[in-house]
PDB file of N, CA and C in Angstrom:
ATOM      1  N   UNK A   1       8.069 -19.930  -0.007  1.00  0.00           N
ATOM      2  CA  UNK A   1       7.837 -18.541  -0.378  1.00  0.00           C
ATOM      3  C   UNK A   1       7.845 -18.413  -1.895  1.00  0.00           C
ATOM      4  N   UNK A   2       6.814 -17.759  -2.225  1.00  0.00           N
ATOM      5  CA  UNK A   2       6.902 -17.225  -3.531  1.00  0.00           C
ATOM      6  C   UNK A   2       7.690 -16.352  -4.255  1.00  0.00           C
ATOM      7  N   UNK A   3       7.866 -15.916  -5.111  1.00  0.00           N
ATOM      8  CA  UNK A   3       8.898 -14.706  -5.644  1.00  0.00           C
ATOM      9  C   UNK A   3       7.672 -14.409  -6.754  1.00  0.00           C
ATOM     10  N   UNK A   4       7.681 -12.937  -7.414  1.00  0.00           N
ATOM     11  CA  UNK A   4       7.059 -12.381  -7.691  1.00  0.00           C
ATOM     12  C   UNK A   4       7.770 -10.977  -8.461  1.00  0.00           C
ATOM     13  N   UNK A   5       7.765 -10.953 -10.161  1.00  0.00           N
ATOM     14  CA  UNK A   5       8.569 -10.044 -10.661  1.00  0.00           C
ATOM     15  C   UNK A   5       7.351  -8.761 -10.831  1.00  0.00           C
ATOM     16  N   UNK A   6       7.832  -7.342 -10.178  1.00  0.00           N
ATOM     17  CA  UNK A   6       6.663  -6.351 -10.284  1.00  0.00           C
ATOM     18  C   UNK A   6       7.367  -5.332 -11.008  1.00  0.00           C
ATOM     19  N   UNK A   7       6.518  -4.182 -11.798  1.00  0.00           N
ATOM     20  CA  UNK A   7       7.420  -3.416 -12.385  1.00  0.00           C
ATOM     21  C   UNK A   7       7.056  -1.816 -11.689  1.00  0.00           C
ATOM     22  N   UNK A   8       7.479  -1.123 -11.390  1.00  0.00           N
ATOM     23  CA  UNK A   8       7.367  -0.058 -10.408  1.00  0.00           C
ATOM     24  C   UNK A   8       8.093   1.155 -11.321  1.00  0.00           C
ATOM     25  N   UNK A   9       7.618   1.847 -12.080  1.00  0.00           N
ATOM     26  CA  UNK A   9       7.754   3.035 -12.626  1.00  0.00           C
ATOM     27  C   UNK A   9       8.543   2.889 -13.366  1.00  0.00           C
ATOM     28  N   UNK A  10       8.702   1.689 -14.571  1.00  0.00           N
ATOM     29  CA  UNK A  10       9.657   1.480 -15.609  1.00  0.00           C
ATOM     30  C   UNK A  10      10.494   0.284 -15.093  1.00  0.00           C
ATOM     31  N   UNK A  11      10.693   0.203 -13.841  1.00  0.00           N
ATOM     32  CA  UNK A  11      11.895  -0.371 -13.135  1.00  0.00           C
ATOM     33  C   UNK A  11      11.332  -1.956 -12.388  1.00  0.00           C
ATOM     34  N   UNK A  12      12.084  -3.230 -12.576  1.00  0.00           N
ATOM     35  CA  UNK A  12      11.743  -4.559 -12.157  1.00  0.00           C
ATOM     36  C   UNK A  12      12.528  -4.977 -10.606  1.00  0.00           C
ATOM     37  N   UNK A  13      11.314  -5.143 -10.224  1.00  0.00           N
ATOM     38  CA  UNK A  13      11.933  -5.922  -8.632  1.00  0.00           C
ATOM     39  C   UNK A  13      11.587  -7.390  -8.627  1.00  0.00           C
ATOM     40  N   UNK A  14      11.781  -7.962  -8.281  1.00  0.00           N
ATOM     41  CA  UNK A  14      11.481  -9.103  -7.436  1.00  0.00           C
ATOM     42  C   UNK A  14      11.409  -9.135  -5.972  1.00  0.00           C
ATOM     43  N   UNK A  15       9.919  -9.725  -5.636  1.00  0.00           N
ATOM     44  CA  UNK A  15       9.355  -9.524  -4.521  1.00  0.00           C
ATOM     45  C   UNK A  15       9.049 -10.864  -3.906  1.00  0.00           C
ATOM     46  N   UNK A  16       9.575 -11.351  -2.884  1.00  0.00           N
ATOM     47  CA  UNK A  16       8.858 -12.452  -2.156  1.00  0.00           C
ATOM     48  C   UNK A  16       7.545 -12.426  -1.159  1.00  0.00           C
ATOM     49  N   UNK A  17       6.497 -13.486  -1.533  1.00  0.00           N
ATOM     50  CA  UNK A  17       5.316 -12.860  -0.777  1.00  0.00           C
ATOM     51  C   UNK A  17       4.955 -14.606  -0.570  1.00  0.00           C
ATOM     52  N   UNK A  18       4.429 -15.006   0.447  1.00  0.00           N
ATOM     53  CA  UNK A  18       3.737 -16.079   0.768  1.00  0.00           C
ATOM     54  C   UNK A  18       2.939 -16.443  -0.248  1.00  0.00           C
ATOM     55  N   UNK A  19       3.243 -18.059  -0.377  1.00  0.00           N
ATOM     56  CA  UNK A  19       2.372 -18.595  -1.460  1.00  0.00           C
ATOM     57  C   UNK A  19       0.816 -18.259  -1.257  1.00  0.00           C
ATOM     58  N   UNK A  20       0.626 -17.870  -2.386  1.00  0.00           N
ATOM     59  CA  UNK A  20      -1.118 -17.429  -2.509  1.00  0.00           C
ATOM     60  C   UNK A  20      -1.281 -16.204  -2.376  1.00  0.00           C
ATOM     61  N   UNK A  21      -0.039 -15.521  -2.359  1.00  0.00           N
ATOM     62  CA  UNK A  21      -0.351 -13.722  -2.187  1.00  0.00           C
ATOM     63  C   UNK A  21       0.054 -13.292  -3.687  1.00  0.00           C
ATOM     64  N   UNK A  22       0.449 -13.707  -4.670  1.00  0.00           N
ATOM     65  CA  UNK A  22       0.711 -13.329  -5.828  1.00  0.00           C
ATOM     66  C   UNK A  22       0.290 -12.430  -6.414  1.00  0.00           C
ATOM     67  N   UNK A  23      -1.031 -13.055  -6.304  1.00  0.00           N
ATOM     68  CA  UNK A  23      -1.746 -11.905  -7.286  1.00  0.00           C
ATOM     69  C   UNK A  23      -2.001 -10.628  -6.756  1.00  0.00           C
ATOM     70  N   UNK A  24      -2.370 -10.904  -5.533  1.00  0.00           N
ATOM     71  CA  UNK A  24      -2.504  -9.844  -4.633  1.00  0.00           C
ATOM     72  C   UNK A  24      -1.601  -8.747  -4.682  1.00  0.00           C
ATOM     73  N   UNK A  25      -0.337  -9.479  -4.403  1.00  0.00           N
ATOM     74  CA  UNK A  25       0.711  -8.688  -5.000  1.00  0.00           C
ATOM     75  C   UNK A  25       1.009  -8.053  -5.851  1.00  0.00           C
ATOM     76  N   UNK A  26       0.588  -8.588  -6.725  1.00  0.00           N
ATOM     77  CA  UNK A  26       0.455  -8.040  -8.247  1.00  0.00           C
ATOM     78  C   UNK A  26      -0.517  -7.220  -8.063  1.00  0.00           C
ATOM     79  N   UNK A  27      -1.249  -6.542  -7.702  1.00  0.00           N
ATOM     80  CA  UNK A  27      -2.673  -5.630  -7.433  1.00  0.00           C
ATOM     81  C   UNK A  27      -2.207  -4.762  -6.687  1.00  0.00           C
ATOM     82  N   UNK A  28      -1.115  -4.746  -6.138  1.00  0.00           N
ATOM     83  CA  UNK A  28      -0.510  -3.631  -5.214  1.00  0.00           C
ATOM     84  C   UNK A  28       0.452  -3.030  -5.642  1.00  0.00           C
ATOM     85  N   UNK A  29       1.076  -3.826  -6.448  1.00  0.00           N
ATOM     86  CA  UNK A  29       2.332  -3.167  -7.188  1.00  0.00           C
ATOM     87  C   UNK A  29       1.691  -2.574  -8.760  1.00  0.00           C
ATOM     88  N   UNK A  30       0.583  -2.778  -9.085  1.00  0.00           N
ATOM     89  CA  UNK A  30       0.126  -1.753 -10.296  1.00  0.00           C
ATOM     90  C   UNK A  30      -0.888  -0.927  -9.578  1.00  0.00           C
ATOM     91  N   UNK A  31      -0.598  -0.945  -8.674  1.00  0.00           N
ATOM     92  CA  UNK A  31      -1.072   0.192  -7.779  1.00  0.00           C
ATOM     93  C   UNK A  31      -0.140   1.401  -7.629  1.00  0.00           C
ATOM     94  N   UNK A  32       0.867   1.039  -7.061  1.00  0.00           N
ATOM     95  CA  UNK A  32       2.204   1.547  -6.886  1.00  0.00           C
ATOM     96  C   UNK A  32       2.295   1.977  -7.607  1.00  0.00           C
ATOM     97  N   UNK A  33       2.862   1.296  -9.148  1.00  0.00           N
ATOM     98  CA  UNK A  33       3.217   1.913 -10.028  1.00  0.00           C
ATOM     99  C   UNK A  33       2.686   3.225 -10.464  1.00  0.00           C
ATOM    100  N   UNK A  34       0.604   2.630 -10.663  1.00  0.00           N
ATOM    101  CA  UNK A  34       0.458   4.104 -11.308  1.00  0.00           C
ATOM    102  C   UNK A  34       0.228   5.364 -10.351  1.00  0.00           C
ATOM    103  N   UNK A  35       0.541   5.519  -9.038  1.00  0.00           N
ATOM    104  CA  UNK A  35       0.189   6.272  -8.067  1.00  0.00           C
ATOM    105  C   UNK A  35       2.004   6.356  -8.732  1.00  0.00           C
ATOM    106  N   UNK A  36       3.662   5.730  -8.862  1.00  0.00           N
ATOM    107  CA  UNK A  36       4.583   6.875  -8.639  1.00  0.00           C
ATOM    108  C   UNK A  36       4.289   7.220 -10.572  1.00  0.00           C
ATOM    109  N   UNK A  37       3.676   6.629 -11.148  1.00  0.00           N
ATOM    110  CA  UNK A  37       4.165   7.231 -12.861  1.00  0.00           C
ATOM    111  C   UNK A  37       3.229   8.601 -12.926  1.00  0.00           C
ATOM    112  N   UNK A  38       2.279   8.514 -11.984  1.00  0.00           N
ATOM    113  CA  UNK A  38       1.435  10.476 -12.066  1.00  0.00           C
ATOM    114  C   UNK A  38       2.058  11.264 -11.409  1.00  0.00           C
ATOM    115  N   UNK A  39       2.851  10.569  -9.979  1.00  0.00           N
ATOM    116  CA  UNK A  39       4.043  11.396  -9.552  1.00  0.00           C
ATOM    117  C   UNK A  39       5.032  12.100 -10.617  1.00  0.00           C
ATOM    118  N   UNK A  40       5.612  10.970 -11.154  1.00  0.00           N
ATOM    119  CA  UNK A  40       6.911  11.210 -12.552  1.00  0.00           C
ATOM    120  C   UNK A  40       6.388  12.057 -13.324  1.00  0.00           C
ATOM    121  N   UNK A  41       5.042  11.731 -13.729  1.00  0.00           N
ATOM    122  CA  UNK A  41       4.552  12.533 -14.364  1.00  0.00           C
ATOM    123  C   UNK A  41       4.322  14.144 -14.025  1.00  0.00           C
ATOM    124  N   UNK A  42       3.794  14.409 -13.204  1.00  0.00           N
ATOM    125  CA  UNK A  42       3.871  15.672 -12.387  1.00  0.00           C
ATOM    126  C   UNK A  42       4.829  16.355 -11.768  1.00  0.00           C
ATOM    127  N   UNK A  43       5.671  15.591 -11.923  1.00  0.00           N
ATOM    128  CA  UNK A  43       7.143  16.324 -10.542  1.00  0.00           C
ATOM    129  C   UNK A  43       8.332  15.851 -11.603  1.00  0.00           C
ATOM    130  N   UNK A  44       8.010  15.233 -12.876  1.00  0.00           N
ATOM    131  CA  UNK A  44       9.412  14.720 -13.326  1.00  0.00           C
ATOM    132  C   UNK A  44      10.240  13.710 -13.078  1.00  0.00           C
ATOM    133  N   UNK A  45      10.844  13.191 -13.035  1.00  0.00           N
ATOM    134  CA  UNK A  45      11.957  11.996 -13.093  1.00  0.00           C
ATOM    135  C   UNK A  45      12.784  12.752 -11.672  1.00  0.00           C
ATOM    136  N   UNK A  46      12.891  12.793 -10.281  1.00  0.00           N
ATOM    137  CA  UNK A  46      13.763  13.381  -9.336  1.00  0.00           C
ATOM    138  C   UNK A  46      13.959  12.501  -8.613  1.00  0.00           C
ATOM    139  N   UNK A  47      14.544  11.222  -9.095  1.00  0.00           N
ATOM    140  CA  UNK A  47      15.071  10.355  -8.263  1.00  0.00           C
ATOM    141  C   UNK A  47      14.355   8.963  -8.174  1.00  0.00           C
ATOM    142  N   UNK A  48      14.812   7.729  -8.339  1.00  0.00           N
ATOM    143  CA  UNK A  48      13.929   7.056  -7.954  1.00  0.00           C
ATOM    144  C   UNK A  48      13.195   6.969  -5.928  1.00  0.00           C
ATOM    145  N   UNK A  49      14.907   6.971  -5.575  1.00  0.00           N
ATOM    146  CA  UNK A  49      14.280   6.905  -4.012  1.00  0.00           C
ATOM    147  C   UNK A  49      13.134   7.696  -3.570  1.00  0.00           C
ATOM    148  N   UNK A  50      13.803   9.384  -4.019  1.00  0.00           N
ATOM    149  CA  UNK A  50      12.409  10.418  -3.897  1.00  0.00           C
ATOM    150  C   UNK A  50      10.983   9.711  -4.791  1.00  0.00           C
ATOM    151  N   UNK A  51      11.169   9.359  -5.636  1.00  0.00           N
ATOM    152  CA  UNK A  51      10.051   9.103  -6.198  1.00  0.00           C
ATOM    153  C   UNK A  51       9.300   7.758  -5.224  1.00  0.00           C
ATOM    154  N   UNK A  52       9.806   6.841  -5.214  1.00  0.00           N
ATOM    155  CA  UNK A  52       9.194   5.794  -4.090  1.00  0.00           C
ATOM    156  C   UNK A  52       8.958   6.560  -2.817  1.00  0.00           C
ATOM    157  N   UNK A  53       9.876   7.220  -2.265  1.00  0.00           N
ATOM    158  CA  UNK A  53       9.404   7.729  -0.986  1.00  0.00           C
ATOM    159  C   UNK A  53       8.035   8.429  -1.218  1.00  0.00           C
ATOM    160  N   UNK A  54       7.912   9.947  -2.148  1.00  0.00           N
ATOM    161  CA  UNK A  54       6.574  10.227  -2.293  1.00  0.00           C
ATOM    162  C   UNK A  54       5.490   9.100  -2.482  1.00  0.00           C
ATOM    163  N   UNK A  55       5.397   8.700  -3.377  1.00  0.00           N
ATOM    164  CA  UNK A  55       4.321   7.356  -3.747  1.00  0.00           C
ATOM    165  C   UNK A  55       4.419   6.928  -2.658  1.00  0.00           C
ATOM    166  N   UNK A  56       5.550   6.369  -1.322  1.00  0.00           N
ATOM    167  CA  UNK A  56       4.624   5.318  -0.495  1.00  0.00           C
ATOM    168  C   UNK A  56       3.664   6.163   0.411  1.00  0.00           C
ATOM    169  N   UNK A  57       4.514   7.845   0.259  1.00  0.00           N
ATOM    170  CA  UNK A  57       3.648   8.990   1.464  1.00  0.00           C
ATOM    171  C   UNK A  57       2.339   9.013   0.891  1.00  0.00           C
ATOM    172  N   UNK A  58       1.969   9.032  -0.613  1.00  0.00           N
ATOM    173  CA  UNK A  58       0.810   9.372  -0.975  1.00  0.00           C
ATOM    174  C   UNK A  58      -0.537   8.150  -0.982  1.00  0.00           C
ATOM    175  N   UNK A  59       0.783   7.178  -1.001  1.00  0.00           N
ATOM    176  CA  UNK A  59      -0.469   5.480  -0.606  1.00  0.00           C
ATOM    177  C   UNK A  59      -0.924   6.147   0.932  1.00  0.00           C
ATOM    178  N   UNK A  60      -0.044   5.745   1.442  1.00  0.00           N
ATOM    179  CA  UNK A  60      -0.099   6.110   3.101  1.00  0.00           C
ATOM    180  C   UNK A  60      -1.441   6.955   3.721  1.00  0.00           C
ATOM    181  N   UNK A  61      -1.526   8.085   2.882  1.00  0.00           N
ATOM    182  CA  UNK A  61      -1.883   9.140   2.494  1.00  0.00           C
ATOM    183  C   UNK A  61      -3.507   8.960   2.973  1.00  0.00           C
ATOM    184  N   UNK A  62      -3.412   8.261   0.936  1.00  0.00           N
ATOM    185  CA  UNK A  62      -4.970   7.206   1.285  1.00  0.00           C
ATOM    186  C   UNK A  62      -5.452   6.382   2.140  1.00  0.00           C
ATOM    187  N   UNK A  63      -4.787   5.211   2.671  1.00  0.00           N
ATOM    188  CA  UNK A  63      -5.178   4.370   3.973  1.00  0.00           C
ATOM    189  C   UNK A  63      -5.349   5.844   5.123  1.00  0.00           C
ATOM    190  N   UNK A  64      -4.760   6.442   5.488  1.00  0.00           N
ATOM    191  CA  UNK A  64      -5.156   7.525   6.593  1.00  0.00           C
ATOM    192  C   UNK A  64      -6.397   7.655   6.371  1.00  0.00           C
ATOM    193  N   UNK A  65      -6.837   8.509   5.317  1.00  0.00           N
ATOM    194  CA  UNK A  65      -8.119   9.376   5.002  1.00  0.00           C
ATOM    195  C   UNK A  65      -8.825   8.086   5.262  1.00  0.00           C
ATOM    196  N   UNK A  66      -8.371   6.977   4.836  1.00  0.00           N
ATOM    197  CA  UNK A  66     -10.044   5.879   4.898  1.00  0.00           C
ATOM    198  C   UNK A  66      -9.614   5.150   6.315  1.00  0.00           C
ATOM    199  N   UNK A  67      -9.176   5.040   6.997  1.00  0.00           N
ATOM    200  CA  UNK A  67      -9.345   5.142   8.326  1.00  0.00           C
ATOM    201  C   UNK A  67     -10.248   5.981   8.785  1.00  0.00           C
ATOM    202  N   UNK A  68      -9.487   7.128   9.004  1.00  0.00           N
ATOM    203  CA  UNK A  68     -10.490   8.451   9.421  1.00  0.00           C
ATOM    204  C   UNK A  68     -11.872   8.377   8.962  1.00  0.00           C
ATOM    205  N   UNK A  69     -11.834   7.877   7.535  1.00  0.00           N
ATOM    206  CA  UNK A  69     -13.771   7.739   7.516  1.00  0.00           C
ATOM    207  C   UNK A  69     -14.483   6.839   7.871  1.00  0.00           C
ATOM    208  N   UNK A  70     -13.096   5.245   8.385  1.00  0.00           N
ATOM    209  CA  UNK A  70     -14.287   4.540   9.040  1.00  0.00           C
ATOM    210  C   UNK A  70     -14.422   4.817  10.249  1.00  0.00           C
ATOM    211  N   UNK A  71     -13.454   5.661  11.004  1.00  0.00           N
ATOM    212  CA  UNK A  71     -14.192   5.973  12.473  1.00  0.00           C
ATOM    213  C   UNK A  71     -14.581   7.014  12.695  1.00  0.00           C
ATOM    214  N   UNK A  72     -14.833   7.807  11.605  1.00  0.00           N
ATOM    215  CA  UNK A  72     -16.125   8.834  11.912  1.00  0.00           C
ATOM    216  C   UNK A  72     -17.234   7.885  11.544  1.00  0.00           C
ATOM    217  N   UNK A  73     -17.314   6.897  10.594  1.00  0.00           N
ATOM    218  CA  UNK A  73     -18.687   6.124  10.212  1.00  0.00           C
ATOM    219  C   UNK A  73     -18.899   5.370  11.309  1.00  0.00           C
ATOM    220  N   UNK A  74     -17.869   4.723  12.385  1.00  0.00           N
ATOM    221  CA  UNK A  74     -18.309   3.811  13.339  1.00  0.00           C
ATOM    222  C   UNK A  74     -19.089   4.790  14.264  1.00  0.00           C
ATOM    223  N   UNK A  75     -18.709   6.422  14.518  1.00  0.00           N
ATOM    224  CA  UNK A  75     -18.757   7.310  15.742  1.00  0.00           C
ATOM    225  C   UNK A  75     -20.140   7.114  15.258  1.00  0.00           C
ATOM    226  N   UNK A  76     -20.915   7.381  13.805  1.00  0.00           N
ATOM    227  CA  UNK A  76     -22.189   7.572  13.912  1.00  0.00           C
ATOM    228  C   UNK A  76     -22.975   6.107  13.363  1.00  0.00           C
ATOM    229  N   UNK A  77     -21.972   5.363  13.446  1.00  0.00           N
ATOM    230  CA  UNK A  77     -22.809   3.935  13.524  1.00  0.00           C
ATOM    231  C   UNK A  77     -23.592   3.788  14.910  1.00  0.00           C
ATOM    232  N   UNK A  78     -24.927   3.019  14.839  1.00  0.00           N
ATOM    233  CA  UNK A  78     -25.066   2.329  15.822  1.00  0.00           C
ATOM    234  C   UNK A  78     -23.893   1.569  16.474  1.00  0.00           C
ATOM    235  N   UNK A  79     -23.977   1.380  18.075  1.00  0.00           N
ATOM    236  CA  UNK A  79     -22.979   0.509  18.568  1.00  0.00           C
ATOM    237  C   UNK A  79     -22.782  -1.119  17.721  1.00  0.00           C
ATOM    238  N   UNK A  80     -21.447  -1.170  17.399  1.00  0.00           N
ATOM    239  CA  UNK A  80     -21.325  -2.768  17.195  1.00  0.00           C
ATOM    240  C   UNK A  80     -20.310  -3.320  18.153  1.00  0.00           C
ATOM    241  N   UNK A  81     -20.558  -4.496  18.262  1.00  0.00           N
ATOM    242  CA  UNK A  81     -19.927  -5.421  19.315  1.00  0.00           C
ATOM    243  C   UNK A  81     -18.217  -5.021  18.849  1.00  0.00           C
ATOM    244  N   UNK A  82     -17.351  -5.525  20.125  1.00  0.00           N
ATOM    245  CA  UNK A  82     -16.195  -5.079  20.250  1.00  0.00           C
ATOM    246  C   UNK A  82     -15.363  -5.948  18.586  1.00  0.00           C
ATOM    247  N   UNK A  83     -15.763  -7.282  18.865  1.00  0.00           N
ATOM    248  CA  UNK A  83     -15.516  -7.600  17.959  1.00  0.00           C
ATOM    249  C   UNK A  83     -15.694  -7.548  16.648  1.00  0.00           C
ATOM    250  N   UNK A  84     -16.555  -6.902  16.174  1.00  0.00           N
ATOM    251  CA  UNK A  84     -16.630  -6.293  14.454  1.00  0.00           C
ATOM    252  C   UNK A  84     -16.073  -5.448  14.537  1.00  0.00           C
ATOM    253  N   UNK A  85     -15.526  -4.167  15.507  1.00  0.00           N
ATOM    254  CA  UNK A  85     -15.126  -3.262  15.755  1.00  0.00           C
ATOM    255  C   UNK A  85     -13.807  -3.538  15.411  1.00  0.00           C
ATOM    256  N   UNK A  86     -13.234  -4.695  16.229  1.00  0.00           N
ATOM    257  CA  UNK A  86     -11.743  -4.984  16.261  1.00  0.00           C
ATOM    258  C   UNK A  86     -11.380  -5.468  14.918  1.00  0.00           C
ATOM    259  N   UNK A  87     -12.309  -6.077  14.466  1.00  0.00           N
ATOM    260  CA  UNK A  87     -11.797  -7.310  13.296  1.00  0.00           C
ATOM    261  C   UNK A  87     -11.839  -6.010  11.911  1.00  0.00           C
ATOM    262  N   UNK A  88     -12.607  -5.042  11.774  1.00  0.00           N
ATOM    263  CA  UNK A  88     -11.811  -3.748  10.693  1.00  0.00           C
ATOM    264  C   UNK A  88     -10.770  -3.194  10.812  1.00  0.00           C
ATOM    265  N   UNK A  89     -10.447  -2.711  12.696  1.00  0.00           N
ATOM    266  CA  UNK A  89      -8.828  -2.402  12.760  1.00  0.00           C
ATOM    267  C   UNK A  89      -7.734  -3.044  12.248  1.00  0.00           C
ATOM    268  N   UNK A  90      -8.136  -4.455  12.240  1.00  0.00           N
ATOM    269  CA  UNK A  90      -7.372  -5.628  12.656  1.00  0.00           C
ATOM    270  C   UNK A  90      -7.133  -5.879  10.867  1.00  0.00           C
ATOM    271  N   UNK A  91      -7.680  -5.833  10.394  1.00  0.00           N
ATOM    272  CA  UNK A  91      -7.832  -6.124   8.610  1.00  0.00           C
ATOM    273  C   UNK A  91      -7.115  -4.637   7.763  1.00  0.00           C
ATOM    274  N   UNK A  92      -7.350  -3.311   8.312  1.00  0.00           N
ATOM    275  CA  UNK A  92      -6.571  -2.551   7.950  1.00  0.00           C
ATOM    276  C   UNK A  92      -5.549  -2.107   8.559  1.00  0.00           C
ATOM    277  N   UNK A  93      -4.895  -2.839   9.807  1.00  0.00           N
ATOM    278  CA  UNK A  93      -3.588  -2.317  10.026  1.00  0.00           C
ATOM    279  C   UNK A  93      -2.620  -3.467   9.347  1.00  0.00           C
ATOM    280  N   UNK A  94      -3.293  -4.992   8.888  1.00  0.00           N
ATOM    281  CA  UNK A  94      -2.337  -5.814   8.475  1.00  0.00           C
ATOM    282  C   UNK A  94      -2.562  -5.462   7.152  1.00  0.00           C
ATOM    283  N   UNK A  95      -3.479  -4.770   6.180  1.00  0.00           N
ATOM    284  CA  UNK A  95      -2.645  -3.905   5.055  1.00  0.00           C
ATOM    285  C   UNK A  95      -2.322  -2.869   5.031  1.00  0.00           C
ATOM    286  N   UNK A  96      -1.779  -2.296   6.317  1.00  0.00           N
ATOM    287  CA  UNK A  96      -0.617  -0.935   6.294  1.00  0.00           C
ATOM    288  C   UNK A  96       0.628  -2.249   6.388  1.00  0.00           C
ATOM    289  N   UNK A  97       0.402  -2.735   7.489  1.00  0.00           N
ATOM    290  CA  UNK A  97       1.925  -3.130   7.177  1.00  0.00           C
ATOM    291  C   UNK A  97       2.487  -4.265   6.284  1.00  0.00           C
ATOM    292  N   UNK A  98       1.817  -4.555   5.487  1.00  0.00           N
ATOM    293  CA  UNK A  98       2.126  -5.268   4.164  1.00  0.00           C
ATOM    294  C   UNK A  98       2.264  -4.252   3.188  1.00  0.00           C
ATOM    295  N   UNK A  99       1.426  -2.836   3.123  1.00  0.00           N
ATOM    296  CA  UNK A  99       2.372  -2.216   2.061  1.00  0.00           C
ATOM    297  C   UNK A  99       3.476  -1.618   2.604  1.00  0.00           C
ATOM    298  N   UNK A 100       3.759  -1.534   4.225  1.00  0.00           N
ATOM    299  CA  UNK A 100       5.046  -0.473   4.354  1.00  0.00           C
ATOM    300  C   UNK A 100       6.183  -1.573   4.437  1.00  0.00           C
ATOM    301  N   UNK A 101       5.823  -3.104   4.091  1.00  0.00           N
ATOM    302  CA  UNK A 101       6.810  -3.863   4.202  1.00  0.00           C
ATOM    303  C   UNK A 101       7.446  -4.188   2.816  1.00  0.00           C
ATOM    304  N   UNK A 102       6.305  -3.809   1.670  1.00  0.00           N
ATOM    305  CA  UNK A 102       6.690  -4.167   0.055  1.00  0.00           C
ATOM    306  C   UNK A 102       7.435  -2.945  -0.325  1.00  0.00           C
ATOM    307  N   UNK A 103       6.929  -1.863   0.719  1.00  0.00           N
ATOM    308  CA  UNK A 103       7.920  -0.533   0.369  1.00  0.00           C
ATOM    309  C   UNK A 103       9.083   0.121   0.783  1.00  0.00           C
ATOM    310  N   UNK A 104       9.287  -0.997   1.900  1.00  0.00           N
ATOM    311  CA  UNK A 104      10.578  -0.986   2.127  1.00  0.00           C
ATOM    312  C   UNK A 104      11.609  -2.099   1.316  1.00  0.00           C
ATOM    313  N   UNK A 105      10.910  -2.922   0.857  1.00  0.00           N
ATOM    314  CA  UNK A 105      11.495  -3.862   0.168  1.00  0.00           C
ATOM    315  C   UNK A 105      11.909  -2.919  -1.165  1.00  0.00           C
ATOM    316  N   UNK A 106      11.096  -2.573  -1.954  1.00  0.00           N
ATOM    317  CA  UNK A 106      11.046  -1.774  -2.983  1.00  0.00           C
ATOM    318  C   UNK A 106      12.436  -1.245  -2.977  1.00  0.00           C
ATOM    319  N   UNK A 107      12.470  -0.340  -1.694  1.00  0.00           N
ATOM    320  CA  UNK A 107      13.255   0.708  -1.699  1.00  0.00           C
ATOM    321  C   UNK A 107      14.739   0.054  -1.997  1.00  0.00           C
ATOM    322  N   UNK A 108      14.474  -0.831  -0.973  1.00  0.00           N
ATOM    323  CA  UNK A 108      16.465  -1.647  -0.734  1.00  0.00           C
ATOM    324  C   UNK A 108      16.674  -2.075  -1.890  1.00  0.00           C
ATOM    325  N   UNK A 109      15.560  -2.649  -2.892  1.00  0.00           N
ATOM    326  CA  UNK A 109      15.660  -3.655  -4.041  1.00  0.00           C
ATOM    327  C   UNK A 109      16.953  -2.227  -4.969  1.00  0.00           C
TER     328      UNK A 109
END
């Protein structure tokens, strides 16, 4: 396992992620970051927990809405086989739960 130092709204975690997810990692956590520093920015300094909790509701937020638009886009897609069908579910539910797993990590850190 890898370890991985990210900085999340001023503040340093260390994150373990399977070798070869690094960077990746790193692409999610300056993600994070600037989705909670417009939070901080907008709502103020009210906590870090509150502040991670909003930011992971407002990631969250986003994956919803783009769900929802790929299955209104599949409703007016032509039919595709079960399997292209499955293999987009299948690719965006294993990055919901890789970010609700870095954000629970976050949180305990």
């Amino acid at each position: 396992m890898a370890e991985v130092d990210i900085l999340v709204n001023g503040r340093a975690y260390k994150v373990a992620c399977q070798d070869g997810q690094e960077e990746r990692l790193l692409r999610l956590a300056a993600h994070l970051d600037r989705e909670a520093q417009a939070l901080a920015r907008e709502l103020g300094q009210i906590g870090e927990a509150r502040l991670l909790l909003l930011t992971a509701l407002t990631v969250a937020d986003e994956l919803l809405e783009v769900r929802e638009k790929l299955n209104e886009a599949e409703a007016r897609a032509l039919p595709m086989d079960q399997e292209t069908v499955g293999g987009a579910t299948r690719v965006i539910e294993a990055a919901a739960r890789r970010l609700e797993a870095m954000s629970e990590r976050a949180a305990a850190g």
